[in-house]
N, C-alpha and C. Protein backbone atom coordinates (compact mmCIF):
# COMPACT_ATOMS: atom_id res chain seq x y z
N UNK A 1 106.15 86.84 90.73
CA UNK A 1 104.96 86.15 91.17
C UNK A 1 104.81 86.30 92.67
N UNK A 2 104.42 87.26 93.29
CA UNK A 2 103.75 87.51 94.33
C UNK A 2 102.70 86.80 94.93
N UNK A 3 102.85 86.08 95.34
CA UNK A 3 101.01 85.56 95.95
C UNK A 3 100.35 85.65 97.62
N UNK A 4 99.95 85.70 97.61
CA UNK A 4 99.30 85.89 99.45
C UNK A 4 98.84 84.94 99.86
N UNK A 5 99.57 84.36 101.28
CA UNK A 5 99.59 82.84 101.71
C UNK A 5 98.84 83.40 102.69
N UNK A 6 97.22 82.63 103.43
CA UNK A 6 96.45 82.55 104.15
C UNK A 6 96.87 81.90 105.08
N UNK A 7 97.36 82.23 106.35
CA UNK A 7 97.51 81.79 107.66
C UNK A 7 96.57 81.42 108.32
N UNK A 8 95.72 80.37 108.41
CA UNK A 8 94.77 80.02 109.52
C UNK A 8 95.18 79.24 110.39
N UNK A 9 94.72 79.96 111.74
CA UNK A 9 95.44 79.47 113.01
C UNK A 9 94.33 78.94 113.50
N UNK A 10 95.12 77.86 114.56
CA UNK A 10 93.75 76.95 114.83
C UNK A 10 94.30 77.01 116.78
N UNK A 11 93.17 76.43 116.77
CA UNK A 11 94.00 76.49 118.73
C UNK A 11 94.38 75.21 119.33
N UNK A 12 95.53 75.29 119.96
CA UNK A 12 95.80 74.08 120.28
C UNK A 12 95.03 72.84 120.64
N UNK A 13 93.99 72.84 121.52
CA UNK A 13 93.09 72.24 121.90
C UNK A 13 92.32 71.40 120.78
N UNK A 14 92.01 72.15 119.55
CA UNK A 14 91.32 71.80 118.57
C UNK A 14 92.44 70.81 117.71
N UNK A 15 93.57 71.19 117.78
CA UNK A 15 94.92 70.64 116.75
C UNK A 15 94.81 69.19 117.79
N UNK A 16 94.49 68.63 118.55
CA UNK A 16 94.65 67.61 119.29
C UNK A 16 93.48 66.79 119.28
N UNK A 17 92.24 67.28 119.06
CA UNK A 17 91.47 66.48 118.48
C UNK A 17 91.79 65.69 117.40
N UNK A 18 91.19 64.51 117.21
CA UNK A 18 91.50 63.17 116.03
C UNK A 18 91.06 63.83 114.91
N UNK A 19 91.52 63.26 114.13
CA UNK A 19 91.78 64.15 112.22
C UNK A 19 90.57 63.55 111.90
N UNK A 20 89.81 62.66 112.37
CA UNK A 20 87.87 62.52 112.09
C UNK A 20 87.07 63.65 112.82
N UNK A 21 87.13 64.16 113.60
CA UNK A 21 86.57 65.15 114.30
C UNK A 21 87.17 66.67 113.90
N UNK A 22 88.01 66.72 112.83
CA UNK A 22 88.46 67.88 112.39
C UNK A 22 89.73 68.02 113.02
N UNK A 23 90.34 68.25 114.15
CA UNK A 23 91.67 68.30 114.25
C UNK A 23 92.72 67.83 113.36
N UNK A 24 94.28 67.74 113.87
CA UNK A 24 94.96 67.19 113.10
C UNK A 24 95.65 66.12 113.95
N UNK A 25 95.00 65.60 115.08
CA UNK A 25 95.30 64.18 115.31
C UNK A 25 96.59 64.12 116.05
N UNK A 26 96.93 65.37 116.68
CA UNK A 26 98.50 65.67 117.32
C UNK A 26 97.81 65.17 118.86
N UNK A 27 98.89 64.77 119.91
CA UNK A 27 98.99 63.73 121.06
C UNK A 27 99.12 65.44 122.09
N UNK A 28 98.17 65.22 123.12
CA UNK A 28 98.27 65.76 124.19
C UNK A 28 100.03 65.66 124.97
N UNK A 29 100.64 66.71 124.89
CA UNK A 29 102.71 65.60 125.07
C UNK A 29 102.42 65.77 126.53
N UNK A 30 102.09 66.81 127.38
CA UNK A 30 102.31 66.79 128.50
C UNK A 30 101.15 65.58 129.06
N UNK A 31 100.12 65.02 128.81
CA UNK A 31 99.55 63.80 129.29
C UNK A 31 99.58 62.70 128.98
N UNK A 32 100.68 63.08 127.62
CA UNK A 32 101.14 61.59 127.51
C UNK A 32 102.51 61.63 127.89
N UNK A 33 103.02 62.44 128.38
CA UNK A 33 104.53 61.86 128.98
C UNK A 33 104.33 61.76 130.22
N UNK A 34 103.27 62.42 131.06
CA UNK A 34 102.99 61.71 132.21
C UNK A 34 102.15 60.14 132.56
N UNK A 35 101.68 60.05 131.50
CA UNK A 35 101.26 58.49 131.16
C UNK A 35 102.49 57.57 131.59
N UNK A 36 103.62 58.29 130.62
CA UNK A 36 104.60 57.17 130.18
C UNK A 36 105.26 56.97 131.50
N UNK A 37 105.32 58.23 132.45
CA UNK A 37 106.47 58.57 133.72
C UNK A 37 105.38 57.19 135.06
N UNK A 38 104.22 57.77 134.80
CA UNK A 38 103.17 57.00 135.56
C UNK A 38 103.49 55.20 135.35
N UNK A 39 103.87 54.67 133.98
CA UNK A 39 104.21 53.50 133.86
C UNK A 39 105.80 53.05 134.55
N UNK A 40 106.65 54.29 134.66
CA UNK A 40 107.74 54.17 135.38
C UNK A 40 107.61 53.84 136.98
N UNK A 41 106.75 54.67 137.67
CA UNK A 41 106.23 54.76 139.03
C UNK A 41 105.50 53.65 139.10
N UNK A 42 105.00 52.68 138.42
CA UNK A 42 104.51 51.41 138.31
C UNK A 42 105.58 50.15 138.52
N UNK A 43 106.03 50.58 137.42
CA UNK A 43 107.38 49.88 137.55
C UNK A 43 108.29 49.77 138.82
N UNK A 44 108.72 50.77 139.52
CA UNK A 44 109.23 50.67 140.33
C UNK A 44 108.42 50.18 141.81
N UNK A 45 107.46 49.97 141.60
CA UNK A 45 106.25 49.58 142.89
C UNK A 45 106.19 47.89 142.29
N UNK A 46 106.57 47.46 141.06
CA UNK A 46 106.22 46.15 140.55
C UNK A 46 107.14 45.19 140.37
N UNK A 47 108.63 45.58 139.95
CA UNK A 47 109.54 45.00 139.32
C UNK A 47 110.52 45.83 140.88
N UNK A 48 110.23 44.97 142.01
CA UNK A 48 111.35 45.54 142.69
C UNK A 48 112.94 45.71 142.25
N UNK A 49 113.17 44.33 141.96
CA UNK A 49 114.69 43.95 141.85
C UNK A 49 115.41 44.41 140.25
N UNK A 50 114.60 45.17 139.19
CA UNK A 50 115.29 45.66 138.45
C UNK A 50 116.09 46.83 138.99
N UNK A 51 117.26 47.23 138.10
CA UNK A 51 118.29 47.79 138.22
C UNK A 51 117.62 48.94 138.64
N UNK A 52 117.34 49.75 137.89
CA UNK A 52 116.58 51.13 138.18
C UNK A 52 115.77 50.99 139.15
N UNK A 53 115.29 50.45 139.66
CA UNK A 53 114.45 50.43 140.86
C UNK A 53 115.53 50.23 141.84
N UNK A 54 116.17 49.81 141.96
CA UNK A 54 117.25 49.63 143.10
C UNK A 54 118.42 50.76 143.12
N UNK A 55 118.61 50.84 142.16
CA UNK A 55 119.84 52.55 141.87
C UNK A 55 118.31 53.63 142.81
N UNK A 56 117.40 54.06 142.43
CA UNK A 56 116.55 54.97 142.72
C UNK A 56 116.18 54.63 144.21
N UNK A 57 115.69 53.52 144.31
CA UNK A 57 115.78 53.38 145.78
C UNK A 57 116.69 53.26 146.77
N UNK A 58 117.81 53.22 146.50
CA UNK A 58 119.33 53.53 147.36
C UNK A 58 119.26 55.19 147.58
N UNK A 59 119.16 55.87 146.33
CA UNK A 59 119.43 57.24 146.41
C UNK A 59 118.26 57.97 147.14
N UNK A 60 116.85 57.88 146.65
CA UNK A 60 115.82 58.81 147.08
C UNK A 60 114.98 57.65 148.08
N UNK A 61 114.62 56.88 148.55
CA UNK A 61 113.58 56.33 149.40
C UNK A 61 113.91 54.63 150.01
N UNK A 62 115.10 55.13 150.38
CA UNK A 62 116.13 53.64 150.68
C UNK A 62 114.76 53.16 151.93
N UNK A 63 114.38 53.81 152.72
CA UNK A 63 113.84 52.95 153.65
C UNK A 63 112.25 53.05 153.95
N UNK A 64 111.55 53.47 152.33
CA UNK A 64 110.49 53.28 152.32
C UNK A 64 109.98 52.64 150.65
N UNK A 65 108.53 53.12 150.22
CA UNK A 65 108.60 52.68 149.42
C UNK A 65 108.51 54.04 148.02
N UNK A 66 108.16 53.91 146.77
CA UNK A 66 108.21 54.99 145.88
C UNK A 66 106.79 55.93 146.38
N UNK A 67 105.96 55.32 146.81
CA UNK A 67 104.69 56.50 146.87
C UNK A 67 104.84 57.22 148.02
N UNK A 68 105.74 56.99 148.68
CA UNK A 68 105.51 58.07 149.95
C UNK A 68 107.11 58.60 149.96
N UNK A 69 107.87 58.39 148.65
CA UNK A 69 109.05 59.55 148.87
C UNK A 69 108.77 60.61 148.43
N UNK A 70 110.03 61.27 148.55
CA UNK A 70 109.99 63.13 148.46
C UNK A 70 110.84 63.20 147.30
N UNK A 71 111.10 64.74 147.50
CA UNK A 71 112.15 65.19 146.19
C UNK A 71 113.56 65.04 146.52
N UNK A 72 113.45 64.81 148.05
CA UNK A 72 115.35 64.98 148.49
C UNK A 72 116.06 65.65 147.96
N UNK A 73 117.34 65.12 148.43
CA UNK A 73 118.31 66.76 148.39
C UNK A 73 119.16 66.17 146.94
N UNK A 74 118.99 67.48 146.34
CA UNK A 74 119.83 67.47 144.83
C UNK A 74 119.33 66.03 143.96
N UNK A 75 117.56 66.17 143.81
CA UNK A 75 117.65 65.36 142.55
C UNK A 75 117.45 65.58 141.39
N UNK A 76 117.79 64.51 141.02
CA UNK A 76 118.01 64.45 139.40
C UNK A 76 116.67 64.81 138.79
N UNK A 77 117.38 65.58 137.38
CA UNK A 77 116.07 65.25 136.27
C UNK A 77 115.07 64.34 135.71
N UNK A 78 115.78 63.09 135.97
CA UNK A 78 114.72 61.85 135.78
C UNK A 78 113.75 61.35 137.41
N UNK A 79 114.50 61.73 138.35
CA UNK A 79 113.23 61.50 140.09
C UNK A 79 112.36 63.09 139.69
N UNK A 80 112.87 64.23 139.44
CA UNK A 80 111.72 65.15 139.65
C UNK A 80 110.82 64.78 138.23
N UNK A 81 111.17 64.53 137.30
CA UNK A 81 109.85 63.86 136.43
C UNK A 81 109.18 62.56 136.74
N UNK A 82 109.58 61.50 137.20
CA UNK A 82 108.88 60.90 138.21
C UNK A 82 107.96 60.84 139.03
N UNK A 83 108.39 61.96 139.85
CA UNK A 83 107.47 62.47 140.87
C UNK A 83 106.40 63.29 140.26
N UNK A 84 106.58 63.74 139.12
CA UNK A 84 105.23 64.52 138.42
C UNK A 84 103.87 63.47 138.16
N UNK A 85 104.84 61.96 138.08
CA UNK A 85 103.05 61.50 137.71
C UNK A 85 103.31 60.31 139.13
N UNK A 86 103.79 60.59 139.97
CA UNK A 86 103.58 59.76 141.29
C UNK A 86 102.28 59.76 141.90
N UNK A 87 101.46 60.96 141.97
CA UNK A 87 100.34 61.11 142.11
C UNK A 87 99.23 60.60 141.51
N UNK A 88 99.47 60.25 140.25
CA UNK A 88 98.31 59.75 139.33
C UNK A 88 98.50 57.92 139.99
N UNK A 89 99.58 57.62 139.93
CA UNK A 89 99.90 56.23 140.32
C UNK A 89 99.11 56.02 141.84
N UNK A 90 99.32 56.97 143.14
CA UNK A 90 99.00 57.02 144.06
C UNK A 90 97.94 56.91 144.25
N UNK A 91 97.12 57.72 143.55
CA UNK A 91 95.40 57.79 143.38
C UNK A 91 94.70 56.50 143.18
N UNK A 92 95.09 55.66 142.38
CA UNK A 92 94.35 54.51 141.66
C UNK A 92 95.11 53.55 141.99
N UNK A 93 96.26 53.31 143.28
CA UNK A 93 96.52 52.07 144.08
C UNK A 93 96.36 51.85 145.64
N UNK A 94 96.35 50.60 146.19
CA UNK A 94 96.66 50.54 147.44
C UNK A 94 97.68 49.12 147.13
N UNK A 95 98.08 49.08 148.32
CA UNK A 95 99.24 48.35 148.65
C UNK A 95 98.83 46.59 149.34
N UNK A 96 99.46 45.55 148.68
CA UNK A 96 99.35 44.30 149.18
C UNK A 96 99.53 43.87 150.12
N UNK A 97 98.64 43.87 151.41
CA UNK A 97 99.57 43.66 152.72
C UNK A 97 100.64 42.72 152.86
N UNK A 98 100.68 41.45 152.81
CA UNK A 98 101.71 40.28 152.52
C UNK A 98 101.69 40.45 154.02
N UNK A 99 102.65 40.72 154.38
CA UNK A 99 103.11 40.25 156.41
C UNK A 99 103.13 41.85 156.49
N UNK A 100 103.23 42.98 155.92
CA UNK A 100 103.32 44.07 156.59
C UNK A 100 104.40 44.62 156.98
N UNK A 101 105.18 43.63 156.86
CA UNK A 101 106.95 44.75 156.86
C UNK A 101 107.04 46.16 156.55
N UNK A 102 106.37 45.81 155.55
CA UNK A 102 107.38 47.17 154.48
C UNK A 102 106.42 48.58 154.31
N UNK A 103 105.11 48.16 155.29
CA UNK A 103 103.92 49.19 154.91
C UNK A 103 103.78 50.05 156.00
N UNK A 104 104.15 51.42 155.86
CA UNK A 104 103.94 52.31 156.98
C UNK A 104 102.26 52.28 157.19
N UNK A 105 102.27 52.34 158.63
CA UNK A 105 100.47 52.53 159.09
C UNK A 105 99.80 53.51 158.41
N UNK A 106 100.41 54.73 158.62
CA UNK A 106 100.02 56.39 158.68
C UNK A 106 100.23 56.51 156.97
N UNK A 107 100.92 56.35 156.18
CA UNK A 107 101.28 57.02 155.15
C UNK A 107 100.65 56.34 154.01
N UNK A 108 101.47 55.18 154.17
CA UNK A 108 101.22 54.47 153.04
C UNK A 108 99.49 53.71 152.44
N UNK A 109 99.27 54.09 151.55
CA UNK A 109 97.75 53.49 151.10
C UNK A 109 97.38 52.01 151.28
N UNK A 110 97.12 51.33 152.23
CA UNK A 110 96.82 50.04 152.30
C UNK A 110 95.68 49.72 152.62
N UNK A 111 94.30 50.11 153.05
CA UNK A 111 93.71 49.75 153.31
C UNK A 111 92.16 50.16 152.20
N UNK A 112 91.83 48.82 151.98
CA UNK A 112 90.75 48.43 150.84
C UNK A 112 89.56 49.35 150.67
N UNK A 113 89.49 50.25 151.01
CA UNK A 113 87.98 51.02 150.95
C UNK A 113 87.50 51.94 150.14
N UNK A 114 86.89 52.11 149.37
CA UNK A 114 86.49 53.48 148.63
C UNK A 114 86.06 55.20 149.35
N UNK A 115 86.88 55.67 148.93
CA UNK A 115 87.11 56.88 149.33
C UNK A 115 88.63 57.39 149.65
N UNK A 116 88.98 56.87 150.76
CA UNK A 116 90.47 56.51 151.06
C UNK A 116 91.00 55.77 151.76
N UNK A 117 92.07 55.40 151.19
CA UNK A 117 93.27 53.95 151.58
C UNK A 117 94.34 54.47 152.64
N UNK A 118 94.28 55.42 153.14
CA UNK A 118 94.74 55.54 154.12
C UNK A 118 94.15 56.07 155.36
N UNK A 119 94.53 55.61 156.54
CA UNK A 119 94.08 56.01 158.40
C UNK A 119 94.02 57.73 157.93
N UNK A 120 92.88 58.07 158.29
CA UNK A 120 92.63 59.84 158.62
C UNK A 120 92.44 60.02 160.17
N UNK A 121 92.93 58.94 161.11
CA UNK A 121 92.94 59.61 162.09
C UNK A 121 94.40 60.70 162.25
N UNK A 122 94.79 61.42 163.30
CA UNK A 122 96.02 61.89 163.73
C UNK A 122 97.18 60.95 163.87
N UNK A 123 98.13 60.80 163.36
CA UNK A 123 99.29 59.75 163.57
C UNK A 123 99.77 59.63 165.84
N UNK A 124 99.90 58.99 165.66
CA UNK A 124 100.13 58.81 167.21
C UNK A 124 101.71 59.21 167.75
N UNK A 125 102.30 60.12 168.33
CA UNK A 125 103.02 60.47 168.51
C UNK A 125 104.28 59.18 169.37
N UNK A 126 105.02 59.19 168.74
CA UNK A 126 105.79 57.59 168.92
C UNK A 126 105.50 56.63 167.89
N UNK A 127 105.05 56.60 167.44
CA UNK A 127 104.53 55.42 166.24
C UNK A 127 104.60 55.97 165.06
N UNK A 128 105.02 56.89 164.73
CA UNK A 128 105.02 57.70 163.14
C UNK A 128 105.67 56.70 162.43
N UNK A 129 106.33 55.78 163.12
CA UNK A 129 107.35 54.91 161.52
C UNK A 129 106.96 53.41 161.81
N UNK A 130 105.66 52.90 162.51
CA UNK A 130 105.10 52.00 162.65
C UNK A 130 104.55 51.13 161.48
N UNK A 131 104.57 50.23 161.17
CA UNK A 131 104.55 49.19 160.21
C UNK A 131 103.17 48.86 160.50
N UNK A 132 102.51 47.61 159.56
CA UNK A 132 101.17 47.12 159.43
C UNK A 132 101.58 45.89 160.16
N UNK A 133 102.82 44.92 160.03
CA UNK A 133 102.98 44.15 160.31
C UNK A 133 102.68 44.16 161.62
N UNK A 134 102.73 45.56 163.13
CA UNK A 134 102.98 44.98 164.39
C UNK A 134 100.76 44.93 164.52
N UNK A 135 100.17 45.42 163.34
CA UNK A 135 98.91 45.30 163.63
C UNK A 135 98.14 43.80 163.31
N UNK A 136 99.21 42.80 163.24
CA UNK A 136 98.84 41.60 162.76
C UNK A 136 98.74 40.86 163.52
N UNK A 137 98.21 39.88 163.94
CA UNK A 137 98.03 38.59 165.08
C UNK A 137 98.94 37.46 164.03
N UNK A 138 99.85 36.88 165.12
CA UNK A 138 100.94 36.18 164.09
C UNK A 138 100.80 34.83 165.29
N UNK A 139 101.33 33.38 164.81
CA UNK A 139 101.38 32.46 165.99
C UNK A 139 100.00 31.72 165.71
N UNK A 140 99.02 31.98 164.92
CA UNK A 140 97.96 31.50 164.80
C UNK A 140 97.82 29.97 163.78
């Protein structure tokens, strides 16, 4: 019994559409595991004092905060997937001033406006690691 099995190939794009629209209802993996990494990079901007937020911030961005670290030297597999959806997180926050300690002037996204949350002037040479806090009137 010989029979001839019909291969129809479909294209990925279409296989990811919902199984009402004809696809077969399969999950975009690379935008949803950056979803999931994006809820991590949340996490660590939200839940300071959990464990993982504090192991990660000792190792990669001890003296800033998660949106304005780098890749540093020799990291791990779980910070360079991280950093893949740091950007999506970056895009769609700014930062709580509170007293301004902890918020670089130049880098960090703090300021409320549509378009962008951060100073586009030139950083001022001497002040690159300047805080929000010394832009505050305090004593009042």
């Amino acid at each position: 019994m010989d029979k001839n099995y019909d291969i129809r190939w479909m294209a990925w794009d279409r296989m990811c559409y919902p199984k009402k629209f004809g696809g077969m209802g399969f999950k975009r993996v690379r935008e949803f595991n950056i979803a999931l990494l994006g809820k991590q990079v949340w996490r660590l901007l939200a839940v300071l004092q959990s464990f993982v937020a504090r192991l990660l911030k000792a190792r990669y961005f001890p003296s800033s905060l998660v949106l304005s670290a780098g890749l540093g030297n020799n990291p791990s597999f779980v910070w360079r997937s991280i950093l893949a959806a740091k950007d999506l997180i970056e895009v769609g926050s700014i930062l709580k001033v509170g007293n301004g300690e902890s918020i670089n002037i130049w880098n960090d996204p703090w300021i409320p406006e549509i378009g962008s949350t951060k100073i586009l002037t030139n950083t001022m040479q001497g002040l690159e690691e300047e805080k929000v806090a010394g832009l505050l009137k305090t004593g009042m």
